[in-house]
N, C-alpha and C. Protein backbone atom coordinates (compact mmCIF):
# COMPACT_ATOMS: atom_id res chain seq x y z
N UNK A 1 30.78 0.48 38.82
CA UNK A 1 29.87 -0.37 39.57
C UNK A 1 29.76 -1.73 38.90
N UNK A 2 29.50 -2.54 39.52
CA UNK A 2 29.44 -4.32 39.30
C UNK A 2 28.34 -4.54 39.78
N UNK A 3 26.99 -4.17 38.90
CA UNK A 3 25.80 -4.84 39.08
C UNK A 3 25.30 -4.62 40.12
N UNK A 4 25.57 -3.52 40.73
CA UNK A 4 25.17 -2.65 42.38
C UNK A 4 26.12 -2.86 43.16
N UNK A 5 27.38 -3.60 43.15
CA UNK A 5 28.12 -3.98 43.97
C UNK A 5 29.41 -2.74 43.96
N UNK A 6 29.79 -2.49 44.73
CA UNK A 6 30.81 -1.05 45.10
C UNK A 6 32.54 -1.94 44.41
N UNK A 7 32.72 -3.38 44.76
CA UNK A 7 34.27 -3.95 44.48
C UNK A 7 33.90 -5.59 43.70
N UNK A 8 34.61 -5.83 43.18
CA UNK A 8 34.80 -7.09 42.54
C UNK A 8 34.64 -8.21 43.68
N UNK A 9 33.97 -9.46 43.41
CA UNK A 9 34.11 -10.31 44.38
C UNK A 9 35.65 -11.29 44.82
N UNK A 10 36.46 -10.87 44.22
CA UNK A 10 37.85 -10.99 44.38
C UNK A 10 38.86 -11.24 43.46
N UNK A 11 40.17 -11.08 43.38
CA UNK A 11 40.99 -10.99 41.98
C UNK A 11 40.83 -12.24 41.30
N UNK A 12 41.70 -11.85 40.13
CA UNK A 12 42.36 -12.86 39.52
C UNK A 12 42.79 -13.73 39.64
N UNK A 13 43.00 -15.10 39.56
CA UNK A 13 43.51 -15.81 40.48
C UNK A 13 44.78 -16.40 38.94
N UNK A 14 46.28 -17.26 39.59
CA UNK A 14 46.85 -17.42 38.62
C UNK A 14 46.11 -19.17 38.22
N UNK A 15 45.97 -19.48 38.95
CA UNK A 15 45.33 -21.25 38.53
C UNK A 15 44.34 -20.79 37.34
N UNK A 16 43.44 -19.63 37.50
CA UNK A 16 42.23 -19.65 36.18
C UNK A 16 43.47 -18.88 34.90
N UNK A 17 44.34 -18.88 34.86
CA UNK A 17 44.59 -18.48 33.72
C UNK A 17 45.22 -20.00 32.88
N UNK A 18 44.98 -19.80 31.77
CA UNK A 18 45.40 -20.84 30.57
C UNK A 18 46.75 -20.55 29.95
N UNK A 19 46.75 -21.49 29.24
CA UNK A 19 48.01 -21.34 28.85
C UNK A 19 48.01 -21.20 27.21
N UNK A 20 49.64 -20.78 26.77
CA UNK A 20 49.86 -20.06 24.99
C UNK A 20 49.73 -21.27 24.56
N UNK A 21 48.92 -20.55 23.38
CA UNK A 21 48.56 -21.66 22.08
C UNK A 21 49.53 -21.77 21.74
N UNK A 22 50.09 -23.37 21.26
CA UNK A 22 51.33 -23.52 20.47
C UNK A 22 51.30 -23.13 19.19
N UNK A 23 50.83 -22.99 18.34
CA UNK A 23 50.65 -22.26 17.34
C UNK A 23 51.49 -23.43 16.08
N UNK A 24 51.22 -24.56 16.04
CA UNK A 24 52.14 -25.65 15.02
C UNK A 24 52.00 -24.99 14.01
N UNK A 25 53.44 -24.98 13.25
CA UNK A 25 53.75 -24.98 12.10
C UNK A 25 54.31 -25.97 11.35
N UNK A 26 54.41 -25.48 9.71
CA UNK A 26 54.94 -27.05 9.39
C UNK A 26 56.88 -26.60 9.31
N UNK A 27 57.35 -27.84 9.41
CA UNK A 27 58.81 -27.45 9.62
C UNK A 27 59.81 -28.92 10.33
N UNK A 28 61.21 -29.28 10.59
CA UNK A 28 61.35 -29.70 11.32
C UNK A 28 60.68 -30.04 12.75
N UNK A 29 60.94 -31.66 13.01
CA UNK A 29 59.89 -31.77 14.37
C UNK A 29 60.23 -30.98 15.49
N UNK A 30 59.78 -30.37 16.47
CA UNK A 30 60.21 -29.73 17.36
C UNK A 30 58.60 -29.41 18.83
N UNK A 31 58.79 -30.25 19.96
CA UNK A 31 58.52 -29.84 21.07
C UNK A 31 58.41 -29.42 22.35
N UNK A 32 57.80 -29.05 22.59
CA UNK A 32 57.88 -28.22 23.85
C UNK A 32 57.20 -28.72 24.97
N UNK A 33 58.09 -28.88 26.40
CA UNK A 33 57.18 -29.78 27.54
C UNK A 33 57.14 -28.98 28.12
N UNK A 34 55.72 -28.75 28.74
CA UNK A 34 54.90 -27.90 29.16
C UNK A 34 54.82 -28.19 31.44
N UNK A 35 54.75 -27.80 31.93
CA UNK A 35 54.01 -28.01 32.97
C UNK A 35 52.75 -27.45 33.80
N UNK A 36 51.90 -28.26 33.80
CA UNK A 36 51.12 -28.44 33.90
C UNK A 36 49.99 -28.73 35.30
N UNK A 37 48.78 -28.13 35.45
CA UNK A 37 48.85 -28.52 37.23
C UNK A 37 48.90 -30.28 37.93
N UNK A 38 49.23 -30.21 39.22
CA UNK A 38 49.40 -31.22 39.42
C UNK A 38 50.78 -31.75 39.40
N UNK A 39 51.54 -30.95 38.70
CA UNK A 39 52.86 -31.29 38.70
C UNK A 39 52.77 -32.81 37.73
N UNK A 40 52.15 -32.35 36.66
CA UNK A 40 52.21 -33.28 35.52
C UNK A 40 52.53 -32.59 34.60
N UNK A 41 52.62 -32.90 33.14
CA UNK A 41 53.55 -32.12 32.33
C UNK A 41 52.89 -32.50 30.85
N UNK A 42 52.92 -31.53 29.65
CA UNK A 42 52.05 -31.88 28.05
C UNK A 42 53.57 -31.65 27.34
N UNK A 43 53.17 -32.82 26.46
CA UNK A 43 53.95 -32.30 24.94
C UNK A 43 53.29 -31.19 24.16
N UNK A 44 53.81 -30.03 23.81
CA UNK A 44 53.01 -28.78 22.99
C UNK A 44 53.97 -28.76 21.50
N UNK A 45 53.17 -29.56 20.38
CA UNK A 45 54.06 -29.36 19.47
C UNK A 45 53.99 -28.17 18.56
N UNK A 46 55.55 -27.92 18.32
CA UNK A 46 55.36 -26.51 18.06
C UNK A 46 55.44 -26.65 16.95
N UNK A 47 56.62 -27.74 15.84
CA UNK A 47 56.54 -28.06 14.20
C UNK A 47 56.35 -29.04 14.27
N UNK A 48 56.36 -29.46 13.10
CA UNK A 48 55.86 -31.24 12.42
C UNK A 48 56.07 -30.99 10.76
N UNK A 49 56.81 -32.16 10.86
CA UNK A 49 57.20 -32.25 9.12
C UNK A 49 56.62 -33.50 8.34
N UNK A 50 55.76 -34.41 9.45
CA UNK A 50 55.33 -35.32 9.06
C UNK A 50 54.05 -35.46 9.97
N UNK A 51 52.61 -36.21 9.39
CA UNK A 51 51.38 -37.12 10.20
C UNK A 51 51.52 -38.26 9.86
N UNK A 52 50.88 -38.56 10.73
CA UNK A 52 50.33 -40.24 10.73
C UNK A 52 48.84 -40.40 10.15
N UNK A 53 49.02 -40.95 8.86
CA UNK A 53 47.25 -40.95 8.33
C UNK A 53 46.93 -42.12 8.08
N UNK A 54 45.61 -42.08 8.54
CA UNK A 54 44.99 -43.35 8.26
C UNK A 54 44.37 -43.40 6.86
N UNK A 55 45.39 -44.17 6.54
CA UNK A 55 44.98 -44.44 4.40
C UNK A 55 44.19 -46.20 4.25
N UNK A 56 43.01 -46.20 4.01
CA UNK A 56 42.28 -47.46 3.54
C UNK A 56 42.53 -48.71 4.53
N UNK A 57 42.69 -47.99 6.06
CA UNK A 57 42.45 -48.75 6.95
C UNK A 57 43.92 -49.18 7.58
N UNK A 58 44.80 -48.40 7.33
CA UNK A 58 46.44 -48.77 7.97
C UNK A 58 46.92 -47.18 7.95
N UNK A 59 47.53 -47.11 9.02
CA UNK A 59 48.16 -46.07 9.45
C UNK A 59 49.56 -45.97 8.75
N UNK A 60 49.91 -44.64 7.96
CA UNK A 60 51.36 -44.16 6.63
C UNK A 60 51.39 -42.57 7.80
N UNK A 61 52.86 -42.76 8.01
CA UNK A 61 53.49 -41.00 7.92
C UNK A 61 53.78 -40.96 6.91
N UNK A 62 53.00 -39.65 6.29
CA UNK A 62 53.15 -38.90 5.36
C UNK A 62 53.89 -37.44 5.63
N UNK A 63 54.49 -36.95 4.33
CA UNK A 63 55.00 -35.33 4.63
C UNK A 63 53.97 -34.53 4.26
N UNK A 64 54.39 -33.26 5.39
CA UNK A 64 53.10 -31.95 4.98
C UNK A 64 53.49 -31.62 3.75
N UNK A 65 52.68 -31.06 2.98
CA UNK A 65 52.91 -29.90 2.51
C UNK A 65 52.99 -28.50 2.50
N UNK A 66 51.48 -28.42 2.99
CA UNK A 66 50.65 -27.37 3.03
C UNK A 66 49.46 -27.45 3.75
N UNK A 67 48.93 -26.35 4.61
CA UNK A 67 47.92 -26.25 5.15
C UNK A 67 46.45 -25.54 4.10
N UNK A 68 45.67 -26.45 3.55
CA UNK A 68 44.61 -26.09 2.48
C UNK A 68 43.70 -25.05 3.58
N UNK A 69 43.17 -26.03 4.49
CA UNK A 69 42.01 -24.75 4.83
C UNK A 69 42.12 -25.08 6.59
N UNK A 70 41.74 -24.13 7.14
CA UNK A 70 41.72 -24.78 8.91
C UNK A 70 40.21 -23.58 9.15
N UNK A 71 39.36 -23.97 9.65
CA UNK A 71 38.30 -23.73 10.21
C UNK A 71 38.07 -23.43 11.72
N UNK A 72 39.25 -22.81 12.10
CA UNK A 72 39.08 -22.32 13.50
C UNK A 72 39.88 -20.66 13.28
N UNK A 73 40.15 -20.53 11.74
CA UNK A 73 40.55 -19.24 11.10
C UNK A 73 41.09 -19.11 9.75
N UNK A 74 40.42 -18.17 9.43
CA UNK A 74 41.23 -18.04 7.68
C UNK A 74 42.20 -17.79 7.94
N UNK A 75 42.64 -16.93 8.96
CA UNK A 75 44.21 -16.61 8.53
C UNK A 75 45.19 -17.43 9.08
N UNK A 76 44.40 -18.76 9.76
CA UNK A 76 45.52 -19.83 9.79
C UNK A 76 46.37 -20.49 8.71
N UNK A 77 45.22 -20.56 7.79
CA UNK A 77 45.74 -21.27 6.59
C UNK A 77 47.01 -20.94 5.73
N UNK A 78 47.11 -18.86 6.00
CA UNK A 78 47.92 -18.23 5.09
C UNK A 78 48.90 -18.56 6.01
N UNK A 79 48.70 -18.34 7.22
CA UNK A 79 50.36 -18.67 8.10
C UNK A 79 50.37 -19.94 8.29
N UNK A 80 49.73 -21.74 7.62
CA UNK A 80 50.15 -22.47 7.80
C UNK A 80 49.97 -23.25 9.57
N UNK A 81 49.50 -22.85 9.95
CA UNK A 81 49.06 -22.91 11.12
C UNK A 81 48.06 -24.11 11.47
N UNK A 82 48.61 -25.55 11.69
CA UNK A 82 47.56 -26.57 12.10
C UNK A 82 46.86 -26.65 13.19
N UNK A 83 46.00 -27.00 13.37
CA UNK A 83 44.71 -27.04 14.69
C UNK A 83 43.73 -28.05 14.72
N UNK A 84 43.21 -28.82 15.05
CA UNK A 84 42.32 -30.22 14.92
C UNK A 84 41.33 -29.30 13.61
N UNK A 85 41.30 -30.15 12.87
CA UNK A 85 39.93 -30.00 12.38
C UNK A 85 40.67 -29.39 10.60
N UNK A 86 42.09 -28.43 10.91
CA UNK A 86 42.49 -28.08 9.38
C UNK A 86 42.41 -29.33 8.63
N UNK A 87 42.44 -28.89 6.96
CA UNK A 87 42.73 -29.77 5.83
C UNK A 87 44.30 -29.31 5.86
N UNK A 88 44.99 -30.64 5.43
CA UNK A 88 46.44 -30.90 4.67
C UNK A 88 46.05 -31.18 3.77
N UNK A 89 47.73 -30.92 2.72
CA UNK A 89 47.84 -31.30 1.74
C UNK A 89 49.34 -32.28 1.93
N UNK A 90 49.12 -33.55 2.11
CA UNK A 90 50.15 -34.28 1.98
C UNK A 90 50.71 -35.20 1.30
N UNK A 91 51.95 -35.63 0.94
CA UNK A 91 52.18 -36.37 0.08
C UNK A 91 53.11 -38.01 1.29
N UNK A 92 51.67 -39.16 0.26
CA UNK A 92 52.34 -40.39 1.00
C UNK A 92 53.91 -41.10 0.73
N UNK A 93 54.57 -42.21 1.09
CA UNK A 93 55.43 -42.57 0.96
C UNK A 93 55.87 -42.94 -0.78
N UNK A 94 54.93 -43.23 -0.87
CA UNK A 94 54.70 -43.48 -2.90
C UNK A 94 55.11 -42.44 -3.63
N UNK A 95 54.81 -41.19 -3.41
CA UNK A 95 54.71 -39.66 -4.09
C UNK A 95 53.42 -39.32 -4.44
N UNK A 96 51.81 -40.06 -3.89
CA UNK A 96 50.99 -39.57 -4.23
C UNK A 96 50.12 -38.49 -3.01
N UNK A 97 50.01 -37.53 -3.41
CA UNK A 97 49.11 -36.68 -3.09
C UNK A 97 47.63 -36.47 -2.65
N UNK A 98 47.70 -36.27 -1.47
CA UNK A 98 46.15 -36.40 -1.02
C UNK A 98 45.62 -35.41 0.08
N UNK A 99 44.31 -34.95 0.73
CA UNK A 99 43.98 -34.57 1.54
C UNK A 99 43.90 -35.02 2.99
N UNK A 100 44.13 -34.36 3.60
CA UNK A 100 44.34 -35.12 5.07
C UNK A 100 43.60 -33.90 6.31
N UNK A 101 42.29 -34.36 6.89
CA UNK A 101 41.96 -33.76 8.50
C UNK A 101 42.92 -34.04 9.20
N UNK A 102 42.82 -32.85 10.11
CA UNK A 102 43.50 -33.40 11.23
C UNK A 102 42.59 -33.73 12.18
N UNK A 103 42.68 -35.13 13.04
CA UNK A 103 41.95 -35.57 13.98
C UNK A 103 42.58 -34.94 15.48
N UNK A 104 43.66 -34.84 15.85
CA UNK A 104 44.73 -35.09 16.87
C UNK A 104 44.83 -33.15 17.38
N UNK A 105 44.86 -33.03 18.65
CA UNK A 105 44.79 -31.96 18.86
C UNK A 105 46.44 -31.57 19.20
N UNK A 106 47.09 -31.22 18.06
CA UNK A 106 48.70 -30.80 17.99
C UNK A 106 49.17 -30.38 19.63
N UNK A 107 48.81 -29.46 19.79
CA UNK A 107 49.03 -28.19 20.74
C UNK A 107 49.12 -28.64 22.22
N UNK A 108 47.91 -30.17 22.42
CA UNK A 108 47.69 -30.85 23.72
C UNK A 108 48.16 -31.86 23.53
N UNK A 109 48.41 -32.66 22.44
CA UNK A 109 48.72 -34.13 23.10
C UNK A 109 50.34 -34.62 22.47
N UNK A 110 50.61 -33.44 21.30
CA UNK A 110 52.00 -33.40 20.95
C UNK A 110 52.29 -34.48 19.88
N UNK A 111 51.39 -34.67 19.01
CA UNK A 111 51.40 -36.07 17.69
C UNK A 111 50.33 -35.16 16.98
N UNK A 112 50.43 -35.36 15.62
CA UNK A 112 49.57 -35.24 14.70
C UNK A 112 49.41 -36.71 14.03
N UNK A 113 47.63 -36.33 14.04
CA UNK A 113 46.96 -37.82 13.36
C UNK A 113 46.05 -36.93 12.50
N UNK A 114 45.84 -37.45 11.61
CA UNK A 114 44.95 -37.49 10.36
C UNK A 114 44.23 -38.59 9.72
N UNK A 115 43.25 -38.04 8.89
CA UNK A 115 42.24 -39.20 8.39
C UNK A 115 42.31 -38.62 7.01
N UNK A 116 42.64 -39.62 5.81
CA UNK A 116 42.56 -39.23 4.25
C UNK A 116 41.30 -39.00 4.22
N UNK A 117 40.87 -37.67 3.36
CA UNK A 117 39.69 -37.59 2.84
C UNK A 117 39.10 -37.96 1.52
């Protein structure tokens, strides 16, 4: 029963379903074009071997290293797994080492941006 009701008020429909998390890793660049409704289309990036961070007011691609912490799951971090909001560990064009948010939502807009912390 459904709240006194004998049948569902009607199926599933395919428009309400969403679509697979890209799941970025770090690695060679590599994406995936998506389509999308409307017959428009997303970049879904699936690796990235480099961000774009904003260091003391100018934008440096830097290389990943490592994913320190991501806050949408612990066990992102162990599989490396970026998502708006993880910490990097990246190293700038110099060889120095720093922390990096991610601002940029990988998965939807297909660029990673970051802000040095």
């Amino acid at each position: 029963m459904y709240h006194g009701r004998i049948t569902k008020a009607r199926k599933k429909r395919r428009a309400l379903v969403g679509g697979v998390f890209a799941e970025t890793q770090i690695g060679e660049d590599k994406q995936k074009k998506v389509r999308t409704r409307g017959n428009s289309s997303k970049n879904k990036l699936m690796k990235a071997k480099r961000a774009n961070v904003l260091l003391e007011g100018k934008h440096v691609l830097c290389e990943i290293l490592t994913v320190q912490e991501n806050p949408a799951n612990r066990d992102y971090t162990r599989r490396n797994i970026i998502t708006k909001g993880a910490v990097l560990t990246a190293k700038t064009p110099d060889g120095k080492e720093l922390k990096v948010r991610v601002t940029s939502r990988p998965g939807q807009h297909g660029l990673l941006n970051g802000i040095a912390l």
